[in-house]
Every structure is written in C-alpha cells, then in structure tokens.
C-alpha atoms as a PDB file:
ATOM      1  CA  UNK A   1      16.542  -2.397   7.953  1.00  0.00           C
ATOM      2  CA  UNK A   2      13.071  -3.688   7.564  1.00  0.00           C
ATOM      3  CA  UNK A   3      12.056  -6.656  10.209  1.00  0.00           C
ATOM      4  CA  UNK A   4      11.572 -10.657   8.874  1.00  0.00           C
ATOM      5  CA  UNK A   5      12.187  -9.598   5.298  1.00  0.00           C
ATOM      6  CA  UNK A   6      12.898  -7.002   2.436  1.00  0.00           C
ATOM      7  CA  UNK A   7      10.871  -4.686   0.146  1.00  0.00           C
ATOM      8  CA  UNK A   8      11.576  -6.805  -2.749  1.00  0.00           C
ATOM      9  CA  UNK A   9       9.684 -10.066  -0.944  1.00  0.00           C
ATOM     10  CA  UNK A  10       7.070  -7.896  -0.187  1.00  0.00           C
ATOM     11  CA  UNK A  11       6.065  -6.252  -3.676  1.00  0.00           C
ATOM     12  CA  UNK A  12       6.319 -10.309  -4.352  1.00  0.00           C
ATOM     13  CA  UNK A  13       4.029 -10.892  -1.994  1.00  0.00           C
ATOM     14  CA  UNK A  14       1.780  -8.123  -3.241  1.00  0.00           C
ATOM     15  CA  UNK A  15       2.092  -9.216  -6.558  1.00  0.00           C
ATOM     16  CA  UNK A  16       0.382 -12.541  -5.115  1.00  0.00           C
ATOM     17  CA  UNK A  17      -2.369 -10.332  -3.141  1.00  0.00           C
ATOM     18  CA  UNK A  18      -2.973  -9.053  -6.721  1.00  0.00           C
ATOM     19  CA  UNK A  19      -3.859 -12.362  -8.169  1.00  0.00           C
ATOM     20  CA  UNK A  20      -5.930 -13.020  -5.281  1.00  0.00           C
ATOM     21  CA  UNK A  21      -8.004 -10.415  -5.909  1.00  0.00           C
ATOM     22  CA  UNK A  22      -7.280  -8.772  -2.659  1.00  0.00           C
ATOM     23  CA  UNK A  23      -5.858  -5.381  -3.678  1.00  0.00           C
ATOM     24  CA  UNK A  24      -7.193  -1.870  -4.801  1.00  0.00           C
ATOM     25  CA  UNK A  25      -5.008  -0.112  -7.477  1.00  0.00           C
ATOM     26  CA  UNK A  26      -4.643   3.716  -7.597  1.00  0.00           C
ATOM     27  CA  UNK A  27      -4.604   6.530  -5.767  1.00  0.00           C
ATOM     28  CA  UNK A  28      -8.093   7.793  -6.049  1.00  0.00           C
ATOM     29  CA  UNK A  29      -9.407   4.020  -5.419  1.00  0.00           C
ATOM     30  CA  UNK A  30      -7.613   3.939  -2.587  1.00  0.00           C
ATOM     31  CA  UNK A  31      -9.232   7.139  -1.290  1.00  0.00           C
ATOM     32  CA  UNK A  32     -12.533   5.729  -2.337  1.00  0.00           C
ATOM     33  CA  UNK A  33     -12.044   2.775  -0.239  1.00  0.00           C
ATOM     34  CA  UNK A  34     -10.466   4.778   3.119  1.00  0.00           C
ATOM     35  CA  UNK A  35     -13.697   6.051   3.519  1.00  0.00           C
ATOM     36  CA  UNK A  36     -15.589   3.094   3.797  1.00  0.00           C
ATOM     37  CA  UNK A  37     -14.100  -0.266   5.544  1.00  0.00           C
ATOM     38  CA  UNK A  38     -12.074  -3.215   4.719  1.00  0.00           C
ATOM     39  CA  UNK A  39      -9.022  -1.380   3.429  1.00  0.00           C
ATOM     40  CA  UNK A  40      -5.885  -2.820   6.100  1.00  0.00           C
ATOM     41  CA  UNK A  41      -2.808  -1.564   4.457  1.00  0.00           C
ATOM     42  CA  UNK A  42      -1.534   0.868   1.753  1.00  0.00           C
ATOM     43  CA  UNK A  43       1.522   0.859   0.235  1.00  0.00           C
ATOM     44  CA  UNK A  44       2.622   4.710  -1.549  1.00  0.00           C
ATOM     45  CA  UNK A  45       4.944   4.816  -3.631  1.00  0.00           C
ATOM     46  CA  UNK A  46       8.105   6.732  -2.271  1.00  0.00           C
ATOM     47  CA  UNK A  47       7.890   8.757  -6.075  1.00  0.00           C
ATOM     48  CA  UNK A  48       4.559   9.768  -5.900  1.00  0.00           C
ATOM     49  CA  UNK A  49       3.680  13.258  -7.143  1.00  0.00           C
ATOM     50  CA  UNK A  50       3.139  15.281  -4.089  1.00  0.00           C
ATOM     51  CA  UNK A  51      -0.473  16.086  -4.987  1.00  0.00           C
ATOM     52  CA  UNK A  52      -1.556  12.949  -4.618  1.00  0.00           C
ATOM     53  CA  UNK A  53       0.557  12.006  -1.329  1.00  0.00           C
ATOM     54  CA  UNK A  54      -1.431  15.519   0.266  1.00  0.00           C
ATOM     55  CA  UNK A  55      -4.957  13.878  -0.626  1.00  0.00           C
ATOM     56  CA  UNK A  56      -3.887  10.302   0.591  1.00  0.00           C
ATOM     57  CA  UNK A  57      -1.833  10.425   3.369  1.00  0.00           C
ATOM     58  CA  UNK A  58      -4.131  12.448   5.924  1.00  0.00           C
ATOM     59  CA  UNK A  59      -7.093  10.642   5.266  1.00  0.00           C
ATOM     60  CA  UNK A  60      -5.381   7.028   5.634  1.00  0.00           C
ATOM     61  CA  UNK A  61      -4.069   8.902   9.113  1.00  0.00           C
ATOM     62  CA  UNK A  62      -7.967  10.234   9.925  1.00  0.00           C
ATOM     63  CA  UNK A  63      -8.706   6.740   9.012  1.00  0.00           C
ATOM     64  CA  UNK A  64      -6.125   4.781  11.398  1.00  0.00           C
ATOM     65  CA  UNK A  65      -5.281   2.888   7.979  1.00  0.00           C
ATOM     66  CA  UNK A  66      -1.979   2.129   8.296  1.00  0.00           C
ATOM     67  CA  UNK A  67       0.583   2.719   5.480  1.00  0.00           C
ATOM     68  CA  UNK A  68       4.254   2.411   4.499  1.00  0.00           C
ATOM     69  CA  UNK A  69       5.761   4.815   1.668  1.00  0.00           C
ATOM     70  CA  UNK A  70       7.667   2.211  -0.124  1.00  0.00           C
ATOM     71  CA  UNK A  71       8.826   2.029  -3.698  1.00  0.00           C
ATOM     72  CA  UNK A  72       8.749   3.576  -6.887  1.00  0.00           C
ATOM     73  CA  UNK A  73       5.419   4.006  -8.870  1.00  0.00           C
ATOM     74  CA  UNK A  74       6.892   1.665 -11.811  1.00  0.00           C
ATOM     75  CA  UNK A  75       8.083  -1.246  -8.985  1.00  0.00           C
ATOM     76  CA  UNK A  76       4.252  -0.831  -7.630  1.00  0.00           C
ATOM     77  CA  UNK A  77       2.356  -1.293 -10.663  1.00  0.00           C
ATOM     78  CA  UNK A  78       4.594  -3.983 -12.306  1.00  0.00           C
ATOM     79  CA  UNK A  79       4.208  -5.880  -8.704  1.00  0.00           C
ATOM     80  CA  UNK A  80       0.613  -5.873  -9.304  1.00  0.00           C
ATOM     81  CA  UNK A  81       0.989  -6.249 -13.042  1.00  0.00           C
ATOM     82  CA  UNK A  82      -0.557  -2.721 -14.391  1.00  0.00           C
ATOM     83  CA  UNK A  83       0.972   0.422 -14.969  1.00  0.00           C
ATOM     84  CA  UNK A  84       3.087   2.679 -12.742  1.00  0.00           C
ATOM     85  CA  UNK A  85       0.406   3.312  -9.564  1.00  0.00           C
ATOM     86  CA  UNK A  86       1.062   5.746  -6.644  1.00  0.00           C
ATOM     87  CA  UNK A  87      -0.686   3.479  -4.368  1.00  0.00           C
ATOM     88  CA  UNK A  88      -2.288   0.333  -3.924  1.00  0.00           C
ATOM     89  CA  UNK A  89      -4.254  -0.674  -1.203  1.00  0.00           C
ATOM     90  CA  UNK A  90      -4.476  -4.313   0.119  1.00  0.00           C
ATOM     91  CA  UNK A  91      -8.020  -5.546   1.589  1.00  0.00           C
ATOM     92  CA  UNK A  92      -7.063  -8.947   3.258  1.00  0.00           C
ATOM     93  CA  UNK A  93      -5.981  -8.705   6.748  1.00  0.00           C
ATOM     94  CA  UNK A  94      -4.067 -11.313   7.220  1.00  0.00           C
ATOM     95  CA  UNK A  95      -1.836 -10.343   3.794  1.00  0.00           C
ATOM     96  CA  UNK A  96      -2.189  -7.115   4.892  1.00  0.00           C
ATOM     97  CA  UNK A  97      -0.391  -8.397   8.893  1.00  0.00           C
ATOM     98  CA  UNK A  98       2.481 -10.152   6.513  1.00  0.00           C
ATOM     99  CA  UNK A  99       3.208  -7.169   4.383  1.00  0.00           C
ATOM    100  CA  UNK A 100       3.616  -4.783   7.489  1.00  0.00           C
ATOM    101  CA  UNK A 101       5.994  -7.294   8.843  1.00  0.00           C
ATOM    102  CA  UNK A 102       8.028  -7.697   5.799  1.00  0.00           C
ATOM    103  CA  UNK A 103       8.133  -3.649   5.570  1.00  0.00           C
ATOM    104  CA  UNK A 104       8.669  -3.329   9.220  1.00  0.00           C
ATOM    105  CA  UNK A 105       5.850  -2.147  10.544  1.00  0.00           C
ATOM    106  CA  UNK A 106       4.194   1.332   8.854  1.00  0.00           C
ATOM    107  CA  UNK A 107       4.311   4.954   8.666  1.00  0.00           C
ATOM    108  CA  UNK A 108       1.168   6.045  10.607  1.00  0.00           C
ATOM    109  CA  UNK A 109      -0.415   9.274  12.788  1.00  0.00           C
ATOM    110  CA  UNK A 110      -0.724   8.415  16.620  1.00  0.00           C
END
C-alpha cells in the first residue's frame, strides 16, 4: 500500500499541477524534456502500449528521473483534463516530492 496517501489523491493532486502549469503531457514530450533539465517526476500509465514504455522508461532511468507506473491512460489524461496520455511529466519539485510520497516512492534504475 502506497505511503501518506492513495493513487486517487495523487492524480488529484496532478490534476492541480496541471492547472498550475507545471506538467508536460505525452509520451514523446516527456522524452523531449528527459533530455534536457527540470523534469522531477513522471507518472506512466500502467496501460501504456509497450512501444512507448521501451522508448521512455530507459531514458528516464539514464536520466535518474524518477518515475512510478501508475494508472490507466484514460485516469491520466482526464486528471490533467486532455485525452487518454501514456505519460505525463511534472516539472515542479516540490509537487513533484508530494506526488512520490502519495505514490510511495518510485520505480527507478540504481
């Protein structure tokens, strides 16, 4: 069970990191935006189409970007208000801190 909260208060909270401006939708933004800086936390969704979790997922490890597989692709993009998205990435640290806490920590390459 995830520590200080549950997956459902976190997409809530993402859906407020949305409105903040402080998010990245989509897969290949995402990737766009592992490659340079500022990019704290990813969510993927659990359902995304293999493909795109073998592009993502090694580069956010290369990168030391640490991310959580969480989800379904609809729950992610009606968090954030859009369409189903296989990832979104979240740019402020400190939502990005409260997120990992709420999801119990995250998936990530040592």
């Amino acid at each position: 069970m995830p520590r200080g909260g549950t997956p459902e208060a976190a997409l809530r909270l993402l859906g407020l990191a949305a409105r903040a401006g402080a998010i990245i939708p989509g897969t290949e933004r995402v990737r766009l935006a592992a490659r340079g800086r500022g990019l704290h936390f990813v969510l993927v969704a659990a359902d995304a189409a293999a493909n795109a979790m073998d592009k993502l997922i090694p580069l956010l490890r290369a990168r030391l970007i640490p991310y959580v597989v969480v989800a379904s692709r609809d729950e992610l993009g009606l968090a954030v208000g859009r369409s189903p998205l296989s990832a979104v990435g979240v740019t402020d640290p400190r939502l990005a801190s409260r997120l990992r806490e709420l999801l119990g920590g995250s998936e990530r390459a040592e």
